[in-house]
C-alpha atoms as a PDB file:
ATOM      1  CA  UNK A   1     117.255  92.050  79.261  1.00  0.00           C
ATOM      2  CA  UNK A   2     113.947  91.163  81.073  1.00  0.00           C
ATOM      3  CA  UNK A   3     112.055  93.907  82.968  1.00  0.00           C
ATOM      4  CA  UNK A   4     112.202  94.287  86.826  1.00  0.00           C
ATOM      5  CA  UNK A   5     109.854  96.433  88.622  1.00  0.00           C
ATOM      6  CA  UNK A   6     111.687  98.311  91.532  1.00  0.00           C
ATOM      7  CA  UNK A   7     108.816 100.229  92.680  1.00  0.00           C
ATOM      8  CA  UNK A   8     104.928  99.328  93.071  1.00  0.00           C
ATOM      9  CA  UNK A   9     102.653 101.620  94.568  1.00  0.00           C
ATOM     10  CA  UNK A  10      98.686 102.092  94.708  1.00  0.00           C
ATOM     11  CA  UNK A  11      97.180 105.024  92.953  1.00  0.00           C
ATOM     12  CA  UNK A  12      93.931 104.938  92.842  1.00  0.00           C
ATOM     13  CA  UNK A  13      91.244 102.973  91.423  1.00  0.00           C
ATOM     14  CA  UNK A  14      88.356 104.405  88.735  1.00  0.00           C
ATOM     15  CA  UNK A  15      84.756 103.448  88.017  1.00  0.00           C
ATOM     16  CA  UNK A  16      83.361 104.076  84.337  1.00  0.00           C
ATOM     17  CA  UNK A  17      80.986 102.371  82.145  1.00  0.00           C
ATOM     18  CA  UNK A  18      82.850  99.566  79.472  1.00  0.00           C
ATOM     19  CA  UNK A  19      80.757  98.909  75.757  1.00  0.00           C
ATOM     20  CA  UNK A  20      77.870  97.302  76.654  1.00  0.00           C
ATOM     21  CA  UNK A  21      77.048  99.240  79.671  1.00  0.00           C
ATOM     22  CA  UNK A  22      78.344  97.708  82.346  1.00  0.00           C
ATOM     23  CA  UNK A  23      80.102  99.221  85.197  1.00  0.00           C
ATOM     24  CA  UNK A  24      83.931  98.191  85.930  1.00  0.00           C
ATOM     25  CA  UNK A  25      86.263  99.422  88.164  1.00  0.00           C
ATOM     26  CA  UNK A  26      90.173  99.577  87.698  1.00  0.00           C
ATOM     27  CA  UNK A  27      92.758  99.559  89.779  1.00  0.00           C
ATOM     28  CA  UNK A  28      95.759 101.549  89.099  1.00  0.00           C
ATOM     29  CA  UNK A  29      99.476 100.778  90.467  1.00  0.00           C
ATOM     30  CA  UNK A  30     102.290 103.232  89.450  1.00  0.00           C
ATOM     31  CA  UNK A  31     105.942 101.097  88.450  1.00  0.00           C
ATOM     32  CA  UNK A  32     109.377 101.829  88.111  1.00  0.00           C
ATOM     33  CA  UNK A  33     110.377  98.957  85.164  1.00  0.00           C
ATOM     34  CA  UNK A  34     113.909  98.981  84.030  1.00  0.00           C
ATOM     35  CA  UNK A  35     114.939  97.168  81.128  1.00  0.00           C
ATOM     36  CA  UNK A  36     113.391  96.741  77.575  1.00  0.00           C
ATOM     37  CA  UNK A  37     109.950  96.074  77.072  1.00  0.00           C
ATOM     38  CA  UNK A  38     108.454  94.147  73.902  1.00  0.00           C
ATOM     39  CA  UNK A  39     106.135  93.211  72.298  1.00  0.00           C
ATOM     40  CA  UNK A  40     105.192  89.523  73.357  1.00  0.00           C
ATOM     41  CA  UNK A  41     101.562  89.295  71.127  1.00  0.00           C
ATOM     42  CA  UNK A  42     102.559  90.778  67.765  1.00  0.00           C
ATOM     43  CA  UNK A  43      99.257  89.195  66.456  1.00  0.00           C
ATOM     44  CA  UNK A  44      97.803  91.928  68.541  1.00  0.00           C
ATOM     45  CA  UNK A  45      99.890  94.825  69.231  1.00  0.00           C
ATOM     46  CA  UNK A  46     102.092  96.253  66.543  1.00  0.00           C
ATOM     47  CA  UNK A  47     104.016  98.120  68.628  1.00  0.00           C
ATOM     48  CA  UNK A  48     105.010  99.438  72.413  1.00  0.00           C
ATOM     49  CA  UNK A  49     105.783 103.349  73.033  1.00  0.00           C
ATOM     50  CA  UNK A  50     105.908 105.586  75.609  1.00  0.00           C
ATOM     51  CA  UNK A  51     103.464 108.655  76.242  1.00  0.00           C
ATOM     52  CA  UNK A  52     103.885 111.906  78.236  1.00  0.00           C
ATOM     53  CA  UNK A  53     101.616 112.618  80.770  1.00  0.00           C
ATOM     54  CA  UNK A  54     100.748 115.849  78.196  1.00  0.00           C
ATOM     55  CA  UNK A  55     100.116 113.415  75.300  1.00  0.00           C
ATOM     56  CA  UNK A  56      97.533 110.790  76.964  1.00  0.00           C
ATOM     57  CA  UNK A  57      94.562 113.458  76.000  1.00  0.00           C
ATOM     58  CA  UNK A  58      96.220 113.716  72.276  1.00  0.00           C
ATOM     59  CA  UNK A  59      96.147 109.437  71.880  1.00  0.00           C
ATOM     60  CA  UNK A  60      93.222 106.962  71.765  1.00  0.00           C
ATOM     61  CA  UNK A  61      93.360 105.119  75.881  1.00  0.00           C
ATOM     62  CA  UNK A  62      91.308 103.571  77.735  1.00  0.00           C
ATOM     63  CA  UNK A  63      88.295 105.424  79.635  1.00  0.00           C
ATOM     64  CA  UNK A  64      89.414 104.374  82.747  1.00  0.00           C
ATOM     65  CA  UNK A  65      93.123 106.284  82.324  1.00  0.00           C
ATOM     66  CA  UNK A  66      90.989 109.001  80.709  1.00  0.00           C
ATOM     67  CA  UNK A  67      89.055 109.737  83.840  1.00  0.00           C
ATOM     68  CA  UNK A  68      92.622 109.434  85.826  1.00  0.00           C
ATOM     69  CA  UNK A  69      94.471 111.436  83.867  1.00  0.00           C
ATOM     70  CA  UNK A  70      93.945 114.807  86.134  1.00  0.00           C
ATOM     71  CA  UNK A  71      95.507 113.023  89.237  1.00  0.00           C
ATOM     72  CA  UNK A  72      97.968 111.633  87.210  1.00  0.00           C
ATOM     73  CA  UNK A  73      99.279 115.168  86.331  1.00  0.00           C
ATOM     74  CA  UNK A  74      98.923 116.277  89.687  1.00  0.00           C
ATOM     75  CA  UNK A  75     101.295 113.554  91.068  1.00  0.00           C
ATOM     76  CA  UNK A  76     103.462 114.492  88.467  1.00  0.00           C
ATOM     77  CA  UNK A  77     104.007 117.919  89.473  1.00  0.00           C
ATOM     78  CA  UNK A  78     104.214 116.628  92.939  1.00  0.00           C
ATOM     79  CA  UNK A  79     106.468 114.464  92.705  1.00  0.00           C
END
């Protein structure tokens, strides 16, 4: 079954420093997806899961989620 995003909203967007020094800012969307998602680069990725918002601080992410993560709990509660 392919996936099908039924919701796409805004969250926020993050600035933070990448290797190397630079500074990058990312955009954040919150989605809805139903269906399955895969794997599409196994070369790459060797395998898709799903974290709680409690578990992001306990797994290796990206700085930029890192720095979100307190709103991201916050909207959770809210919502």
């Amino acid at each position: 079954k392919d996936i099908k995003i039924e919701k796409f909203d805004y969250f926020g967007k993050v600035k933070f420093t990448i290797p190397g020094g630079k500074l990058a800012i990312a955009n954040k969307f919150l989605v809805k997806l139903t269906g399955n998602p895969k794997v599409n680069e196994p070369d790459k990725f060797s395998k898709f899961d799903y974290l709680t918002i409690e578990d992001l601080e306990n797994n290796p992410i990206s700085p930029d989620l890192k720095l979100l993560s307190p709103k991201l709990k916050e909207y959770v509660k809210a919502n």
